[in-house]
C-alpha atoms as a PDB file:
ATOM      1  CA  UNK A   1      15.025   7.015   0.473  1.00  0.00           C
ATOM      2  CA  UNK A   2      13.907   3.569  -0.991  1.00  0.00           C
ATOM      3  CA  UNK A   3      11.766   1.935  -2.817  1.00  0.00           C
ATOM      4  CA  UNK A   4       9.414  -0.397  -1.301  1.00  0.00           C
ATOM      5  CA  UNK A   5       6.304  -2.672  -3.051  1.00  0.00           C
ATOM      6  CA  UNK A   6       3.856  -4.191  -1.070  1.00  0.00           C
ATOM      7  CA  UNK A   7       1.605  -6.944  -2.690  1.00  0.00           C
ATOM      8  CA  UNK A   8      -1.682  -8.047  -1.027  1.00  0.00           C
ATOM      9  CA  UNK A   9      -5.247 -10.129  -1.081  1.00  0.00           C
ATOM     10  CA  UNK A  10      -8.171  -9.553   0.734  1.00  0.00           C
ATOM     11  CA  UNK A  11     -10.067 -11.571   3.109  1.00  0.00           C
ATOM     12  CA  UNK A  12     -13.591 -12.053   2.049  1.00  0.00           C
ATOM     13  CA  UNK A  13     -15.235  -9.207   4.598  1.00  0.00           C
ATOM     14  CA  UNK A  14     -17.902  -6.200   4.302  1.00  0.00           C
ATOM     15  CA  UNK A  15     -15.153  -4.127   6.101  1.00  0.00           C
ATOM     16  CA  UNK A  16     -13.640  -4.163   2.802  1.00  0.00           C
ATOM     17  CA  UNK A  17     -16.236  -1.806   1.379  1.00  0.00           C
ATOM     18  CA  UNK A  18     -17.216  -0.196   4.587  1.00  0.00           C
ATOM     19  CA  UNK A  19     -13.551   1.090   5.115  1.00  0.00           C
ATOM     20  CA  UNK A  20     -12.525   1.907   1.701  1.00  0.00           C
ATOM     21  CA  UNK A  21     -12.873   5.801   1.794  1.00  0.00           C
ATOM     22  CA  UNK A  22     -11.153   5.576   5.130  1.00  0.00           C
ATOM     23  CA  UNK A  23      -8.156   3.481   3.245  1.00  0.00           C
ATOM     24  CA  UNK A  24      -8.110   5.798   0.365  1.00  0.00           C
ATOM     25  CA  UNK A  25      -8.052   8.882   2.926  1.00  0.00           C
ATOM     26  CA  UNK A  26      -4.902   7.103   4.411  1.00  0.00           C
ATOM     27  CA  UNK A  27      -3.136   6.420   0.946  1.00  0.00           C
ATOM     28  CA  UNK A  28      -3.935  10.096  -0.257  1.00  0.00           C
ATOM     29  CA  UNK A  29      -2.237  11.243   3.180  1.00  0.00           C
ATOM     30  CA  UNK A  30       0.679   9.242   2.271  1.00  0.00           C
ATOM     31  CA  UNK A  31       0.825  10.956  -1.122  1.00  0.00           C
ATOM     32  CA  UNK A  32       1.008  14.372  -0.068  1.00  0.00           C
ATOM     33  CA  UNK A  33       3.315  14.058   2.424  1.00  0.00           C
ATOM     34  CA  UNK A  34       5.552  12.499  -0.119  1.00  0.00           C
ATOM     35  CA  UNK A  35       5.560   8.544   1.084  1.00  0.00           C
ATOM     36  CA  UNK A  36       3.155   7.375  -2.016  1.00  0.00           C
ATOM     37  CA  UNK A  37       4.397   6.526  -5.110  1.00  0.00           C
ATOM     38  CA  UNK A  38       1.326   4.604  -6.452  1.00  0.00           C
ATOM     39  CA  UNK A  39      -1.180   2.239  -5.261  1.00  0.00           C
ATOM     40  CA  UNK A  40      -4.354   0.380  -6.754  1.00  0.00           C
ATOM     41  CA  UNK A  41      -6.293  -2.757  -6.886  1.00  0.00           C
ATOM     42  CA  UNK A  42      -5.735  -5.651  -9.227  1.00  0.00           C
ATOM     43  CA  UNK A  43      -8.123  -5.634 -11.740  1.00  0.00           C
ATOM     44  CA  UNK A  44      -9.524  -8.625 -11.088  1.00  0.00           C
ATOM     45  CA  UNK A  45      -9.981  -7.384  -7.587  1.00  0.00           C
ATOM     46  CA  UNK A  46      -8.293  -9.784  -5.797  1.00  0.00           C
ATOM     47  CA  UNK A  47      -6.080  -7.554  -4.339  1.00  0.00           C
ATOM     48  CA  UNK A  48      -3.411  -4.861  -5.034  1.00  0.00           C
ATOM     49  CA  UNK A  49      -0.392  -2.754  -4.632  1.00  0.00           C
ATOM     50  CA  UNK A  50       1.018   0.290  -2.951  1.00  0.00           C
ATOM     51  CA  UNK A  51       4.401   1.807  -3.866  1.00  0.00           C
ATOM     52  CA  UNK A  52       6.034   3.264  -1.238  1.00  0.00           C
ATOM     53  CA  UNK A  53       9.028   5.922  -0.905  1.00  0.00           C
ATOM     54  CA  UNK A  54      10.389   5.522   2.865  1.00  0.00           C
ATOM     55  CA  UNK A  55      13.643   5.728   4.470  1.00  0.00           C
ATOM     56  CA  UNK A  56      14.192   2.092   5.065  1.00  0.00           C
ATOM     57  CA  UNK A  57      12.278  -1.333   5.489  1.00  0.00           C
ATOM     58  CA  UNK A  58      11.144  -0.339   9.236  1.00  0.00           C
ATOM     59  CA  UNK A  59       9.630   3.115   7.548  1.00  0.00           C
ATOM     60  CA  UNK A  60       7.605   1.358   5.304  1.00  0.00           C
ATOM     61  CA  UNK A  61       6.198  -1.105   7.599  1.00  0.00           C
ATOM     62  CA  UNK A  62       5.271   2.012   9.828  1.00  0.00           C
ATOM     63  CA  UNK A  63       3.188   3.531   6.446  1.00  0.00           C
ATOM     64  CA  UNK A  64       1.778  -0.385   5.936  1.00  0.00           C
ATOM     65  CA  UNK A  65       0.478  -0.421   9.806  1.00  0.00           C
ATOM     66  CA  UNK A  66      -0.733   3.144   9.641  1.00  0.00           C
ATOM     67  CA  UNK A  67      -3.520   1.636   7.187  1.00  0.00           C
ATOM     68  CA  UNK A  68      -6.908   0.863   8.169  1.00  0.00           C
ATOM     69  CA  UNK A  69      -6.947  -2.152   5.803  1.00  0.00           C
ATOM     70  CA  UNK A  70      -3.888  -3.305   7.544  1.00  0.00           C
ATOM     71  CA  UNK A  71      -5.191  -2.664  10.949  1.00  0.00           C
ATOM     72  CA  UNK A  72      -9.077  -3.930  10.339  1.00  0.00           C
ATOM     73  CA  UNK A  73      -7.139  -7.088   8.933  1.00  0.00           C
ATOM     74  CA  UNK A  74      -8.942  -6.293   5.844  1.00  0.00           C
ATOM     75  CA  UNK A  75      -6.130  -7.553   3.411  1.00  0.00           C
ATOM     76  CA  UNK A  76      -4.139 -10.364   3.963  1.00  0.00           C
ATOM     77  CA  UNK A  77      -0.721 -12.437   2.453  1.00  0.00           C
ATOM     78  CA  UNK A  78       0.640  -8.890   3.014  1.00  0.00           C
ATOM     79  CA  UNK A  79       4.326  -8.864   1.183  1.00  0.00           C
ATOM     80  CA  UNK A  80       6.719  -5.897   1.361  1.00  0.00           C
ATOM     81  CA  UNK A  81      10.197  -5.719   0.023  1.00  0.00           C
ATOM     82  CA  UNK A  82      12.118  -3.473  -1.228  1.00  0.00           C
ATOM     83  CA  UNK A  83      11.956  -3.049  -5.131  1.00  0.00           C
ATOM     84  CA  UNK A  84      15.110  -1.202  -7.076  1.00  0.00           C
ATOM     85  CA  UNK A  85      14.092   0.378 -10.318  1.00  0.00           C
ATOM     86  CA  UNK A  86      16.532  -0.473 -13.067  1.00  0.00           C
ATOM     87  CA  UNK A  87      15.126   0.413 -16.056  1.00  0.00           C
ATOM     88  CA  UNK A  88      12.325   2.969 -16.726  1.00  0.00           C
ATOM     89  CA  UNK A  89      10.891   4.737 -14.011  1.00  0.00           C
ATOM     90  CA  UNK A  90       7.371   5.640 -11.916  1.00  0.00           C
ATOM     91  CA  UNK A  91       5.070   8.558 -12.356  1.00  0.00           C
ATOM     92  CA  UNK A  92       3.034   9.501  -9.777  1.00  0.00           C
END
C-alpha cells in the first residue's frame, strides 16, 4: 500500500452544501474500510485534502471517483500524487 494526497478547490455551487453529509458519508466509508488516512477542508475554505492509503495510483483514483464531490463536479483543480512520508508520520 501507498500513500496518496489529493489537493482540491471548489467551484462556487449550492451542491457544495447540499451534498456535504453525502461526501462525509463517503469519506467515513473510506475510513473504516481502511482507505482514509485523513481528510479536511482548508481553513480558509477554499478547498482541502484527503489522504489516502490504496494499492497504487489507479486505486486511489477509484476512491477519488467514488466521491460525490468528485462526481457532482463539486470540487475542481483536483491533484493526486503519490506522497512518501520521510520524516514523522500520520495519525488517523
Amino acid at each position: 500500500m501507498a500513500l496518496f494526497l489529493l489537493t482540491y478547490g471548489y467551484h462556487e455551487t449550492d451542491l457544495r452544501a447540499q451534498r456535504r453529509d453525502d461526501h462525509v458519508a463517503y469519506l467515513n466509508t473510506l475510513r473504516d474500510g481502511g482507505s482514509l488516512v485523513a481528510a479536511g477542508p482548508y481553513e480558509d475554505g477554499s478547498g482541502g485534502a484527503i489522504l489516502l492509503d490504496a494499492e497504487d495510483h489507479a486505486a486511489a483514483e477509484n476512491l477519488v471517483a467514488g466521491d460525490p464531490f468528485t462526481q457532482l463536479d463539486v470540487t475542481k483543480d483536483r491533484y493526486l500524487r503519490a506522497w512518501k512520508v520521510t520524516v514523522g508520520g500520520v495519525t488517523g
